[in-house]
N, C-alpha and C. Protein backbone atom coordinates (compact mmCIF):
# COMPACT_ATOMS: atom_id res chain seq x y z
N UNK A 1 -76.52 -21.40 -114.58
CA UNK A 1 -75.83 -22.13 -113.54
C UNK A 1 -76.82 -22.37 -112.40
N UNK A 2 -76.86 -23.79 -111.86
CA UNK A 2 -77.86 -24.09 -110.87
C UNK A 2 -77.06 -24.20 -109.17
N UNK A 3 -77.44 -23.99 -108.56
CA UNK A 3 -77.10 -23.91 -107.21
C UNK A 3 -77.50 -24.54 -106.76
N UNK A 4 -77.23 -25.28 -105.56
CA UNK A 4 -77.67 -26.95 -104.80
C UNK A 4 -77.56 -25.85 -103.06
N UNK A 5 -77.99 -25.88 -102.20
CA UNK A 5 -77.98 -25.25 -101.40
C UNK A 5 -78.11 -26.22 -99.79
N UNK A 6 -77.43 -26.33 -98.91
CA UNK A 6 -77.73 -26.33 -97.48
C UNK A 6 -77.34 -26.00 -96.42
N UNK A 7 -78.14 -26.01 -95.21
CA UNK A 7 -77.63 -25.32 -94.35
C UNK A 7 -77.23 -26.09 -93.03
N UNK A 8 -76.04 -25.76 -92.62
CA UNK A 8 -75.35 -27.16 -91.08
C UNK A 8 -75.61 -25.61 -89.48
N UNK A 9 -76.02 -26.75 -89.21
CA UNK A 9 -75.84 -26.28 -87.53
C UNK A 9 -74.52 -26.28 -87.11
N UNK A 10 -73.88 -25.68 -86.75
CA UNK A 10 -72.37 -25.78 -86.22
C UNK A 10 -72.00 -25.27 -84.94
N UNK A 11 -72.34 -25.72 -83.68
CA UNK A 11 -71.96 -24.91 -82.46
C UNK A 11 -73.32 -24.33 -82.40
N UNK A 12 -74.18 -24.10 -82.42
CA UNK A 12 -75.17 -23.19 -82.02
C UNK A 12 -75.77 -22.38 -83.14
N UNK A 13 -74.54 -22.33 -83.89
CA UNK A 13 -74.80 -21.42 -85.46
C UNK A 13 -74.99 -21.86 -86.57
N UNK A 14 -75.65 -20.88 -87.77
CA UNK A 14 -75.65 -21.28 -89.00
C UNK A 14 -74.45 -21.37 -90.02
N UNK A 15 -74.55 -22.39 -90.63
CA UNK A 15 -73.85 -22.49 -91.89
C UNK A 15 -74.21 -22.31 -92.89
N UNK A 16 -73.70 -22.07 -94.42
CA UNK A 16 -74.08 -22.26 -95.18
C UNK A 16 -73.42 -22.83 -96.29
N UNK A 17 -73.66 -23.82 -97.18
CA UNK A 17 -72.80 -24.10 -98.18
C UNK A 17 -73.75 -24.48 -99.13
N UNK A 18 -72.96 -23.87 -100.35
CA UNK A 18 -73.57 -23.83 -101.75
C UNK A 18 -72.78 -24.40 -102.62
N UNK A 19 -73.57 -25.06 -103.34
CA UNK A 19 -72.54 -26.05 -104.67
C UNK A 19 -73.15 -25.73 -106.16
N UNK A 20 -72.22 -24.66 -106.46
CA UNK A 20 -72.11 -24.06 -107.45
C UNK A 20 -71.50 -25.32 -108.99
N UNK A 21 -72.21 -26.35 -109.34
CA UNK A 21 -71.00 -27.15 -110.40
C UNK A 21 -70.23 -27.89 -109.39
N UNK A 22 -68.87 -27.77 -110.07
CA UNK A 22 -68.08 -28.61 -108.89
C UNK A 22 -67.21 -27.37 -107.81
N UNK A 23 -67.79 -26.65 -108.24
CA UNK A 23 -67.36 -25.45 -106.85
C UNK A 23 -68.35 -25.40 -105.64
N UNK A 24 -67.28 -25.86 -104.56
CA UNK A 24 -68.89 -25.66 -103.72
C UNK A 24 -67.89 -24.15 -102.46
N UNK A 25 -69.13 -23.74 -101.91
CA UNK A 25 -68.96 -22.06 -101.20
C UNK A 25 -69.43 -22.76 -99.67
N UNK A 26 -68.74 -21.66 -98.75
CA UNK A 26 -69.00 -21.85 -97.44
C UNK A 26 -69.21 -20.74 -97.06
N UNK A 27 -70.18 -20.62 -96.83
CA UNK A 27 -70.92 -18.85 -96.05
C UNK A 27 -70.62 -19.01 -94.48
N UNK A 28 -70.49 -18.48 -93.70
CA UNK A 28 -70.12 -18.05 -92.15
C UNK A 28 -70.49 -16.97 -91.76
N UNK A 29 -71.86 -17.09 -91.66
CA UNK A 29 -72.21 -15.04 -91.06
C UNK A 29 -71.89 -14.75 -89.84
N UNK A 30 -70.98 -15.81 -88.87
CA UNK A 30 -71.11 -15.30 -87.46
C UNK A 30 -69.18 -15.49 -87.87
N UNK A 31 -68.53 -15.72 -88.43
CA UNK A 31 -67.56 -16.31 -88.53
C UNK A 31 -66.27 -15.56 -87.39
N UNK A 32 -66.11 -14.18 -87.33
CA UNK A 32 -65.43 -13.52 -86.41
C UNK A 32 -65.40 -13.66 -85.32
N UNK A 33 -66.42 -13.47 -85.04
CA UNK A 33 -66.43 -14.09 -83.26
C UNK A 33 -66.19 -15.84 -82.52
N UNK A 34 -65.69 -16.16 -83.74
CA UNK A 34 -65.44 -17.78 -82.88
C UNK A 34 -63.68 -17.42 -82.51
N UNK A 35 -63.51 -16.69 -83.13
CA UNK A 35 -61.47 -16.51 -82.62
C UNK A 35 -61.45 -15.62 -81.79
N UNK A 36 -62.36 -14.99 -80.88
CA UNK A 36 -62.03 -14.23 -79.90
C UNK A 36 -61.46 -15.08 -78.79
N UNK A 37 -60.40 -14.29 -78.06
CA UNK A 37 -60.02 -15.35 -76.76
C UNK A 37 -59.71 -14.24 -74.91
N UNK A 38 -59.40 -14.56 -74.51
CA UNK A 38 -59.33 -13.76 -73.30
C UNK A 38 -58.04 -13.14 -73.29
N UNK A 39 -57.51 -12.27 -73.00
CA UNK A 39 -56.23 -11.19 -72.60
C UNK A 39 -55.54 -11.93 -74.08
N UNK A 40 -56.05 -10.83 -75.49
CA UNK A 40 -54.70 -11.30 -76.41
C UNK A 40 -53.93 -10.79 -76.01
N UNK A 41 -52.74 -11.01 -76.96
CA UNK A 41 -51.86 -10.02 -77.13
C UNK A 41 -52.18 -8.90 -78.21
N UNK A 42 -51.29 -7.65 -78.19
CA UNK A 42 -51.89 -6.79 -78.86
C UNK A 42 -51.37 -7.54 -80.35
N UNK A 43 -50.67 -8.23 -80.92
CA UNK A 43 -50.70 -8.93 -82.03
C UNK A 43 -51.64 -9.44 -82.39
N UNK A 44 -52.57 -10.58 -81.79
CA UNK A 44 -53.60 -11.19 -81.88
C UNK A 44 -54.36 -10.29 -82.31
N UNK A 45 -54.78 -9.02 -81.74
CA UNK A 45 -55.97 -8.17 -81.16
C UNK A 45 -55.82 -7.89 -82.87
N UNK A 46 -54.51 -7.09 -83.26
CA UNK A 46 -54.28 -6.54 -84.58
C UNK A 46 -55.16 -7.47 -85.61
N UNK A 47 -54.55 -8.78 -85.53
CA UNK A 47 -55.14 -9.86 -86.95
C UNK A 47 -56.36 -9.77 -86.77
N UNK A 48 -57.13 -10.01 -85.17
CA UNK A 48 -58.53 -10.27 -85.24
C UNK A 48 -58.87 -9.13 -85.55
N UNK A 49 -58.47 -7.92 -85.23
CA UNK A 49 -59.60 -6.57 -86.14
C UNK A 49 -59.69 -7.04 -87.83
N UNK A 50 -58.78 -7.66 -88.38
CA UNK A 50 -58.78 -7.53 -89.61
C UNK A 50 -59.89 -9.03 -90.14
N UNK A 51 -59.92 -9.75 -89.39
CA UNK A 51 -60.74 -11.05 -89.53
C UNK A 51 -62.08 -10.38 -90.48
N UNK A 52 -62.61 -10.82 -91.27
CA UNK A 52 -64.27 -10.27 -91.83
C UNK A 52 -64.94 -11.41 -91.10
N UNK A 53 -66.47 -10.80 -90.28
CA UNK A 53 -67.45 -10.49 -89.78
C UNK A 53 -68.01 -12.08 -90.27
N UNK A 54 -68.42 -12.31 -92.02
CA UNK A 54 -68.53 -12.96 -92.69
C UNK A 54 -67.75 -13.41 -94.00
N UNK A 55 -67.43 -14.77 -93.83
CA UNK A 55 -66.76 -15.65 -94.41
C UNK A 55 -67.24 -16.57 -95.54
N UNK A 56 -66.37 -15.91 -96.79
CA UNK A 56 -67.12 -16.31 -98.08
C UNK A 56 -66.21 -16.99 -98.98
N UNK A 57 -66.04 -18.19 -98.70
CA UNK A 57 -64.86 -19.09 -99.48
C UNK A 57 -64.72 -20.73 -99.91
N UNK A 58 -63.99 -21.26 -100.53
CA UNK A 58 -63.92 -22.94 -100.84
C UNK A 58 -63.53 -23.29 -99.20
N UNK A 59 -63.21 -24.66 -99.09
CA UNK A 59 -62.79 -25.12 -98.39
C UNK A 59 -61.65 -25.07 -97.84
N UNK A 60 -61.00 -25.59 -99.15
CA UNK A 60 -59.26 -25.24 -98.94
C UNK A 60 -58.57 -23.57 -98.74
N UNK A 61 -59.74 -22.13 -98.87
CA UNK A 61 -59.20 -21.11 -98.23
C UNK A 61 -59.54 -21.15 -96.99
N UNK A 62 -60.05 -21.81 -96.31
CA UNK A 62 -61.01 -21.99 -94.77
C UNK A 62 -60.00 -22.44 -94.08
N UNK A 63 -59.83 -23.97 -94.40
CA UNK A 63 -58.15 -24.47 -93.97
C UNK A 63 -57.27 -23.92 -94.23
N UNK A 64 -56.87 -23.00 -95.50
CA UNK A 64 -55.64 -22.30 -94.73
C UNK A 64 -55.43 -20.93 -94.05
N UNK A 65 -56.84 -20.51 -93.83
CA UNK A 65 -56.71 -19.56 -92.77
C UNK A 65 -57.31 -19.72 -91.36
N UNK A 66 -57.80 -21.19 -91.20
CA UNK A 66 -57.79 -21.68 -89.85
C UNK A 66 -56.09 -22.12 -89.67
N UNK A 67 -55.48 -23.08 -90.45
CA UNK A 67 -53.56 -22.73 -89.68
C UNK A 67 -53.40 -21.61 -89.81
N UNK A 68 -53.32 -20.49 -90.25
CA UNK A 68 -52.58 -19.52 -89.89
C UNK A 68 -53.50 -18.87 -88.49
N UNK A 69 -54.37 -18.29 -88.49
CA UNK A 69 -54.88 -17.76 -87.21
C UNK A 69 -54.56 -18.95 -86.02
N UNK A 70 -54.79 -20.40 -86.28
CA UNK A 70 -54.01 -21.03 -84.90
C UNK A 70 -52.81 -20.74 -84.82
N UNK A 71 -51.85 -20.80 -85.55
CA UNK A 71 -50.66 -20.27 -84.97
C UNK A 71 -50.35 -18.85 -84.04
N UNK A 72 -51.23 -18.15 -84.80
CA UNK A 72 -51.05 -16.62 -83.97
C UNK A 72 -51.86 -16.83 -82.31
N UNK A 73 -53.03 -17.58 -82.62
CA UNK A 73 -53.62 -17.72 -81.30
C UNK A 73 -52.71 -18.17 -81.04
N UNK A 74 -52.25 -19.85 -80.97
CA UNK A 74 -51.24 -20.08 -79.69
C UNK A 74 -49.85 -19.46 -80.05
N UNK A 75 -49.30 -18.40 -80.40
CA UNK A 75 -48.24 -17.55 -80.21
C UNK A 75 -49.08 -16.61 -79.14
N UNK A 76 -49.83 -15.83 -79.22
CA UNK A 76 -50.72 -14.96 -77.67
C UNK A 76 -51.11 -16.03 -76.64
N UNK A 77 -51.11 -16.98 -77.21
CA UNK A 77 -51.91 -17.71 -75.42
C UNK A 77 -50.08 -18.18 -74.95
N UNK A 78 -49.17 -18.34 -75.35
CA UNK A 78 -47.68 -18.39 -75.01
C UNK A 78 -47.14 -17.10 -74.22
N UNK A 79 -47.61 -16.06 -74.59
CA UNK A 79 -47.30 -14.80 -74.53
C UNK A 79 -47.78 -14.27 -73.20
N UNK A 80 -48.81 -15.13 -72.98
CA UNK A 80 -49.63 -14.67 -71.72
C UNK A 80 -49.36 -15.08 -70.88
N UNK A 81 -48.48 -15.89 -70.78
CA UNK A 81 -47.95 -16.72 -69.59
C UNK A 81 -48.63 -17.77 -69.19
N UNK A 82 -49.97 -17.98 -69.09
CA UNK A 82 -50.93 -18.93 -68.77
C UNK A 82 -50.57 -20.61 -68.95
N UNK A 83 -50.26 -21.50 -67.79
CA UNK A 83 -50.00 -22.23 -68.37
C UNK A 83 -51.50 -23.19 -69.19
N UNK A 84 -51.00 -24.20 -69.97
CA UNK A 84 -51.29 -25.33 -70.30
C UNK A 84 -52.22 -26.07 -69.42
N UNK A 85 -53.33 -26.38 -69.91
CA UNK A 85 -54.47 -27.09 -68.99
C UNK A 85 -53.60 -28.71 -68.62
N UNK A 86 -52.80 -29.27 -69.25
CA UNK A 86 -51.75 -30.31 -69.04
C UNK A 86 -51.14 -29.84 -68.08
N UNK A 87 -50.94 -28.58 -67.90
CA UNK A 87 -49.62 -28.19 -66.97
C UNK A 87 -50.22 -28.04 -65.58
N UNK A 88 -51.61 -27.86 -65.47
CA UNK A 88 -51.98 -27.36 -64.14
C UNK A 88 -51.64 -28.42 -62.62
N UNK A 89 -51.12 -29.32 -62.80
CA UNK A 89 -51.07 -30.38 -62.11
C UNK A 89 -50.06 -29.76 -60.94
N UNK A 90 -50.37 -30.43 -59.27
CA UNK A 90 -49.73 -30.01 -58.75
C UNK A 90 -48.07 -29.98 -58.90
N UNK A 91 -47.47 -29.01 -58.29
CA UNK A 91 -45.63 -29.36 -58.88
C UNK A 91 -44.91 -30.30 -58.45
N UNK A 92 -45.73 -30.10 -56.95
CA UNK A 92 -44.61 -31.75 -56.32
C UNK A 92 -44.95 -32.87 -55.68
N UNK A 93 -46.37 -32.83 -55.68
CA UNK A 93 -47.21 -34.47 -55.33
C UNK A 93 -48.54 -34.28 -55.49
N UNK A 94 -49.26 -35.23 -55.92
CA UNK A 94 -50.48 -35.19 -56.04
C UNK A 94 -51.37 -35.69 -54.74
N UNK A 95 -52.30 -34.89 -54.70
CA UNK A 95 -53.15 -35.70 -53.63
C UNK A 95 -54.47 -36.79 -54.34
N UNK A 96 -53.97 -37.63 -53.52
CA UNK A 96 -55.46 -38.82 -54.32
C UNK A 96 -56.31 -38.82 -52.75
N UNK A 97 -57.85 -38.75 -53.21
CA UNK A 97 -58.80 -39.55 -52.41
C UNK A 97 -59.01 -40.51 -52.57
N UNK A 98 -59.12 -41.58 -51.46
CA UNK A 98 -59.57 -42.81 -51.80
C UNK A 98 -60.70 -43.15 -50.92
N UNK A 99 -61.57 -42.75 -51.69
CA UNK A 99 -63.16 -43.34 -51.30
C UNK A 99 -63.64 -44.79 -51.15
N UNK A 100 -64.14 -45.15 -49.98
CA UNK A 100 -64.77 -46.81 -50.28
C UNK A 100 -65.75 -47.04 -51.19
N UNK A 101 -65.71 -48.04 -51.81
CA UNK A 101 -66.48 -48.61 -53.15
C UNK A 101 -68.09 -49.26 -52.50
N UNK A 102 -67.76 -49.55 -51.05
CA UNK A 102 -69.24 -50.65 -50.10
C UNK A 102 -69.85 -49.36 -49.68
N UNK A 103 -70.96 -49.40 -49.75
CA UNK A 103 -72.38 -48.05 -48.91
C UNK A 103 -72.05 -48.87 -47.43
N UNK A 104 -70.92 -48.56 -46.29
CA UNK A 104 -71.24 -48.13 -45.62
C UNK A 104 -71.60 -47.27 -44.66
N UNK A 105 -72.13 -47.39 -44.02
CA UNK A 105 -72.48 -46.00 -42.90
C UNK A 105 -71.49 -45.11 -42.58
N UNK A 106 -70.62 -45.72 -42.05
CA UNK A 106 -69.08 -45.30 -41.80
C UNK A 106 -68.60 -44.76 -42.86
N UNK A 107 -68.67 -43.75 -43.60
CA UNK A 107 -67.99 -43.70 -44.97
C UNK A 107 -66.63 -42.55 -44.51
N UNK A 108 -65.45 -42.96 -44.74
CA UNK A 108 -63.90 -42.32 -44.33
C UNK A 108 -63.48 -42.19 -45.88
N UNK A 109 -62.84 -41.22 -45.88
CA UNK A 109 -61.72 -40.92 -46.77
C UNK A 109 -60.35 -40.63 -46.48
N UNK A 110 -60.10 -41.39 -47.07
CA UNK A 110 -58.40 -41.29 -46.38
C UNK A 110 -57.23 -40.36 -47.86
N UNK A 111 -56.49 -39.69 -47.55
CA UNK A 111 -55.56 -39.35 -48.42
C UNK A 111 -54.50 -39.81 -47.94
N UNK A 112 -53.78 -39.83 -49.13
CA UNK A 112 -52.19 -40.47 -49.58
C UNK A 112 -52.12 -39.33 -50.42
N UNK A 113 -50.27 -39.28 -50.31
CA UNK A 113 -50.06 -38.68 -51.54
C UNK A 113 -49.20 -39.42 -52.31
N UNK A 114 -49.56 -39.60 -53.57
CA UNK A 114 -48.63 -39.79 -54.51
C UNK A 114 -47.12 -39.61 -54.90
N UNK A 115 -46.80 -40.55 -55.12
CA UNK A 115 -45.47 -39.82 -55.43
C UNK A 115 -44.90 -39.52 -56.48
């Protein structure tokens, strides 16, 4: 059996994939540490101890254990209260600057608020 071999840059890191025939392999030696996140929950914390270090599989086991670990991540980032980078917006008016578009000397900014 012949092996076809290469390697992808991904984020900073190595990949590896091998095409075994019509099986092809995806190596991940850094693979654990891309699902770490800030304040899990102790649920999260549980799955990620169990995550392996390095990741040795087809494609289609990759995808289905990237949906399942997203779900658990965003079940802990829910958990944390934190809102939504969508959500950060002020609650009850926005402030706009409105800068002049002409270089002059005089340069004013005026605010409005939105409504």
């Amino acid at each position: 059996m012949s092996f076809s071999q290469r390697d992808f840059l991904l984020s900073s890191r190595r990949v590896r994939l091998l095409d075994a025939g019509s099986k092809r392999v995806i190596i991940d030696t850094d693979f654990s540490s891309q699902f770490v996140i800030a304040r899990p929950s102790d649920e999260y914390q549980a799955i990620l101890a169990e995550i392996p270090p390095v990741f040795v599989g087809t494609k289609d086991e990759l995808h289905k254990f990237l949906h399942l670990i997203s779900l658990a991540m965003k079940r802990s980032l829910k958990a944390s209260h934190a809102p939504s980078l969508a959500e950060t917006r002020l609650p009850h008016r926005e402030v706009v600057l409105a800068i002049p578009e002409n270089n002059q000397s005089n340069r004013q900014c005026s605010v409005r608020h939105a409504a």
